[in-house]
N, C-alpha and C. Protein backbone atom coordinates (compact mmCIF):
# COMPACT_ATOMS: atom_id res chain seq x y z
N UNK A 1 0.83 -1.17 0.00
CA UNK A 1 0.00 0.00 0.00
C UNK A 1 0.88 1.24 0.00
N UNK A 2 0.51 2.44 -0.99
CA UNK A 2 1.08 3.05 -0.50
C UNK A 2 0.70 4.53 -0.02
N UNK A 3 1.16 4.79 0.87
CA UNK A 3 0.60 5.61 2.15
C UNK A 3 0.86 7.17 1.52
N UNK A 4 0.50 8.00 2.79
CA UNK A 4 -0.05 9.23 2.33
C UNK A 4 1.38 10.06 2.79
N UNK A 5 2.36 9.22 3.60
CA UNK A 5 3.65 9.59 3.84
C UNK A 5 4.39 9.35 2.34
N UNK A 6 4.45 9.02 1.04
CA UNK A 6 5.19 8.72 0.45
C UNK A 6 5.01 9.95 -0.36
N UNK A 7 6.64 10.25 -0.28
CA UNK A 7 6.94 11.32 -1.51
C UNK A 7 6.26 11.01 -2.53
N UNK A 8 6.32 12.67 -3.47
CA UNK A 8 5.83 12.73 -4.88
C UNK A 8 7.13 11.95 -5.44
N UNK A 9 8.11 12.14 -5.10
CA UNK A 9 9.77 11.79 -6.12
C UNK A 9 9.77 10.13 -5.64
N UNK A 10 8.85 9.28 -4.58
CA UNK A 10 8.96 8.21 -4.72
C UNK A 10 7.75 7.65 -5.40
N UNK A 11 6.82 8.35 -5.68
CA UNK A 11 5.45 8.08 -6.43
C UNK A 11 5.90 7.58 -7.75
N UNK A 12 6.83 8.99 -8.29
CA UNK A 12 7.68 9.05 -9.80
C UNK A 12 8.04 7.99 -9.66
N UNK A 13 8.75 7.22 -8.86
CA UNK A 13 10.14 6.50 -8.97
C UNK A 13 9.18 4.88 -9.22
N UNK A 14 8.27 4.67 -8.78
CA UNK A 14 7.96 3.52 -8.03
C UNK A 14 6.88 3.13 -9.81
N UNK A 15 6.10 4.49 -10.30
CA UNK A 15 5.35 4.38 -11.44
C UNK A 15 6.72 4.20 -12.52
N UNK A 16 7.77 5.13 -12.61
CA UNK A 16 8.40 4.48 -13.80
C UNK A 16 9.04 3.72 -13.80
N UNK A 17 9.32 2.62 -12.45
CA UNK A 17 9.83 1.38 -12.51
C UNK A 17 9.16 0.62 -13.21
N UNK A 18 7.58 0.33 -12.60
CA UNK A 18 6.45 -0.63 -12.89
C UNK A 18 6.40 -0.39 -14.04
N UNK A 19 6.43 0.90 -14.98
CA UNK A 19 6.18 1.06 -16.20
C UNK A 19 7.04 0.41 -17.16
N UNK A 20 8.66 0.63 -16.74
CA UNK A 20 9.60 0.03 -17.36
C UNK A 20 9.39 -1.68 -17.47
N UNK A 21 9.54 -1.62 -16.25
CA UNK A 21 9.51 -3.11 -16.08
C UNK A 21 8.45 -4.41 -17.39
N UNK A 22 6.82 -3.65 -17.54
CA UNK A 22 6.04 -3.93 -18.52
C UNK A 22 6.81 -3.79 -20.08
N UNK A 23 7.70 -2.34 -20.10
CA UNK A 23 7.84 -2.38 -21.42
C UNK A 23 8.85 -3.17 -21.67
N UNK A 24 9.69 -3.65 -20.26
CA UNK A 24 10.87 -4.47 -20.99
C UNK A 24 10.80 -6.20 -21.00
N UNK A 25 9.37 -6.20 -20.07
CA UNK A 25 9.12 -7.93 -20.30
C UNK A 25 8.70 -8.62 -21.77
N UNK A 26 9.05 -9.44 -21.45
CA UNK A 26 8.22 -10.31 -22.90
C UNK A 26 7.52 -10.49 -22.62
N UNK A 27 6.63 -10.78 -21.68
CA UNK A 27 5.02 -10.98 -21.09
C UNK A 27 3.77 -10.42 -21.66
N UNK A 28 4.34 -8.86 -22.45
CA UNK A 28 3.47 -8.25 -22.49
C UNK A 28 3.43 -7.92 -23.57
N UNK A 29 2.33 -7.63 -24.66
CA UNK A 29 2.27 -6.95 -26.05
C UNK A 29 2.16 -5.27 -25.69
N UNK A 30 3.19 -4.64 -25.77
CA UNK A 30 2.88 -3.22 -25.68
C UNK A 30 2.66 -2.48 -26.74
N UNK A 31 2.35 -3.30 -27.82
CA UNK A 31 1.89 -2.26 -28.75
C UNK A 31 0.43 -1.89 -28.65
N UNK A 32 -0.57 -2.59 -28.23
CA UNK A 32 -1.83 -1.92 -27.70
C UNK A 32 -2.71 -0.52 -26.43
N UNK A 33 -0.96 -0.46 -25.99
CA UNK A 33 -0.86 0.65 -24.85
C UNK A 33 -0.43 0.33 -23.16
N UNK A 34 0.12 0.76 -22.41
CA UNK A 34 0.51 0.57 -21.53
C UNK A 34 0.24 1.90 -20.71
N UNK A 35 -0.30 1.66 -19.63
CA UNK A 35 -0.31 2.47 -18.49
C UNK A 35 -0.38 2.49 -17.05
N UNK A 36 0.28 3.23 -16.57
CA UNK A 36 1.33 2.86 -15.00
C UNK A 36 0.32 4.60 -14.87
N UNK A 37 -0.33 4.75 -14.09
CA UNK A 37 -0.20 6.17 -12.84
C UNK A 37 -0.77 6.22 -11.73
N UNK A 38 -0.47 7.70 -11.22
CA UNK A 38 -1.22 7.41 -10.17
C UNK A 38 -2.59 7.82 -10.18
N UNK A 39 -3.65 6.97 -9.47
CA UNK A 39 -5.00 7.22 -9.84
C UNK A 39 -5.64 8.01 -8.98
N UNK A 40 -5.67 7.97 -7.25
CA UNK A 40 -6.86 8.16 -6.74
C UNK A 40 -5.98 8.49 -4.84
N UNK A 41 -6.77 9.38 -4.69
CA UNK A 41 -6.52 9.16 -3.12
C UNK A 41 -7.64 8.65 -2.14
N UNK A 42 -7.59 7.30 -1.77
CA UNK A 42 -8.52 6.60 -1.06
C UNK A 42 -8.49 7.05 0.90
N UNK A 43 -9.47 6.30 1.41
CA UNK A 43 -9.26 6.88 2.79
C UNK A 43 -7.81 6.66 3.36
N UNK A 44 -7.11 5.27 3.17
CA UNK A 44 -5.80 5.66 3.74
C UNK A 44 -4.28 4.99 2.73
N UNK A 45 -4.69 5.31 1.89
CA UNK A 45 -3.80 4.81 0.88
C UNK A 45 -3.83 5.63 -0.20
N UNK A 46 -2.52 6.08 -1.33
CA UNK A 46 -2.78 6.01 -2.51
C UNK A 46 -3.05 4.95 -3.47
N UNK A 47 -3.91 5.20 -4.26
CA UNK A 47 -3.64 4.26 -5.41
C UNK A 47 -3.43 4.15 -6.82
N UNK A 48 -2.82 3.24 -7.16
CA UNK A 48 -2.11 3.21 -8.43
C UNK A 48 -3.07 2.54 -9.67
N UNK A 49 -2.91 3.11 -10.74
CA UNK A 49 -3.87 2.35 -11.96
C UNK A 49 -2.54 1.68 -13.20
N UNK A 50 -2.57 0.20 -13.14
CA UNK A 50 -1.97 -0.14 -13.70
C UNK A 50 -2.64 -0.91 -15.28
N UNK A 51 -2.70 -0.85 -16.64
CA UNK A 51 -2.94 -1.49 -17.06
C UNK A 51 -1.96 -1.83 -18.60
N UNK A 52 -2.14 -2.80 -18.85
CA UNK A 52 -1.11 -3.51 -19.73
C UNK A 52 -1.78 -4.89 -20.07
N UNK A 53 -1.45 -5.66 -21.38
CA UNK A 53 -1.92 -6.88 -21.80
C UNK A 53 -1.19 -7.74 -21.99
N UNK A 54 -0.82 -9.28 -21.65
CA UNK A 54 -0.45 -10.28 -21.87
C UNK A 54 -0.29 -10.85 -23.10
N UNK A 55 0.67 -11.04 -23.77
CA UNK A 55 0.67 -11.51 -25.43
C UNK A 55 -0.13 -13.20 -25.30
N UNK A 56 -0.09 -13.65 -24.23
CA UNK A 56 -0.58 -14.93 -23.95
C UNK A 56 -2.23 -15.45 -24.31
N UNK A 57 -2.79 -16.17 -24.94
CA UNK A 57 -4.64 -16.15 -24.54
C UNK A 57 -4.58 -17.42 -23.97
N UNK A 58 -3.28 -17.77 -23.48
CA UNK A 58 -3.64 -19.05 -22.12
C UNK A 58 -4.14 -18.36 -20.92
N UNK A 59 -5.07 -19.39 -20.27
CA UNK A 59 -5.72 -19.07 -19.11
C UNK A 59 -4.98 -18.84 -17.93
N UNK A 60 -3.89 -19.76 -17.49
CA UNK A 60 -2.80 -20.60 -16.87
C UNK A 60 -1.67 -19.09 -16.93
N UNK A 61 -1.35 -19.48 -18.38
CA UNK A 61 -0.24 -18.41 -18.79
C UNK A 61 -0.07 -16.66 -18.18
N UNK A 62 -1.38 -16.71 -18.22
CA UNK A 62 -1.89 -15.27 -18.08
C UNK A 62 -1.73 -14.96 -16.27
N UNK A 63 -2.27 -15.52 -15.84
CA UNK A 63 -2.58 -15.78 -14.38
C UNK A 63 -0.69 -16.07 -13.75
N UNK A 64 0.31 -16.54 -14.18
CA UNK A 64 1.57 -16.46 -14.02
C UNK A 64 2.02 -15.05 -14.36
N UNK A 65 1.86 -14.86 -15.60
CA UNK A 65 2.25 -13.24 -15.51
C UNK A 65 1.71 -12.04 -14.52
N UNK A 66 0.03 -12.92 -14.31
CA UNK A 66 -0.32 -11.66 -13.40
C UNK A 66 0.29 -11.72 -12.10
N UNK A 67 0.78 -12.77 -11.75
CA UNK A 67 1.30 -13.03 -10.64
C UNK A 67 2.84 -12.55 -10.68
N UNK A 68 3.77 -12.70 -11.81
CA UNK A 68 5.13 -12.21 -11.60
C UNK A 68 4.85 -10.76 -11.54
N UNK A 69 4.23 -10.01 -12.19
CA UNK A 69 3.85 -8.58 -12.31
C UNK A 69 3.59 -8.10 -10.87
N UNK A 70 2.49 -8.95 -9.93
CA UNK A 70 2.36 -8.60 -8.91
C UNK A 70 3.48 -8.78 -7.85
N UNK A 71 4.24 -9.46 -8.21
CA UNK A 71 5.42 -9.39 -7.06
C UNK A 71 6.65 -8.85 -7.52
N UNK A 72 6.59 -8.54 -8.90
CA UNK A 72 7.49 -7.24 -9.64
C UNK A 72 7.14 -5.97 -9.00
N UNK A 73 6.19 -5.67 -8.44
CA UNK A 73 5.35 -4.39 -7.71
C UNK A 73 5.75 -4.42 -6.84
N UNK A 74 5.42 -5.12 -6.05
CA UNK A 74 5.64 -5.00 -4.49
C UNK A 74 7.34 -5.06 -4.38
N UNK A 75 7.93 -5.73 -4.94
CA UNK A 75 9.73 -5.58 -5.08
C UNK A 75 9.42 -4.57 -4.89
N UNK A 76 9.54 -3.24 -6.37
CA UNK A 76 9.54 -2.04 -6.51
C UNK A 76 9.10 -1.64 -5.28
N UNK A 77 8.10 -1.49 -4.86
CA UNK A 77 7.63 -0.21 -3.77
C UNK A 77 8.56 -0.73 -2.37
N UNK A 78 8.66 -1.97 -2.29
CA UNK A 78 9.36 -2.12 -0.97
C UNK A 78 10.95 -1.62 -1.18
N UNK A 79 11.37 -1.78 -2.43
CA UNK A 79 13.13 -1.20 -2.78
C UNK A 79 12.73 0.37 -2.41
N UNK A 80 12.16 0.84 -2.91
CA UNK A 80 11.83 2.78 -3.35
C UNK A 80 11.57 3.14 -1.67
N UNK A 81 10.60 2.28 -1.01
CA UNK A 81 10.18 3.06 0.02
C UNK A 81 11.01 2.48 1.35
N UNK A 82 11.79 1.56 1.62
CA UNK A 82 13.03 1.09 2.52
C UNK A 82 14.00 1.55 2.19
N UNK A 83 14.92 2.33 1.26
CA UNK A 83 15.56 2.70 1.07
C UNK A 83 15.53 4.37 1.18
């Protein structure tokens, strides 16, 4: 999650990781568009709008990427915001 303590310069840091990260996997077809920002301020969190597509139309396949993606994230914010 990330909180209402987190810099704007770690907001930057944390969106153009995740962003990079999509454009440099093979996981993903980025020629249909890619987008990493920040979306919304909720009651105690910011939140982030991530979207991007899987070159995959396996069921299985897809669900692995969504899963490396999701712990490609949380890396990122835990490197950006412990450091």
């Amino acid at each position: 999650t990330l909180q209402y303590d987190t810099t704007v310069e770690q907001l930057k840091t944390i969106r153009n990781e995740i962003e990079e990260y999509i454009n440099k996997s093979d996981d993903f077809n980025t020629d249909v568009g890619v987008a990493v920002r920040i979306d919304k301020f909720s009651d105690s969190s910011i939140d982030m709008y991530v979207r991007c597509f899987t070159k995959t139309d396996s069921w299985n396949e897809m669900l692995s990427v969504k899963e490396r993606l999701a712990i490609e994230i949380k890396q990122i914010v835990e490197k950006i915001l412990l450091t």
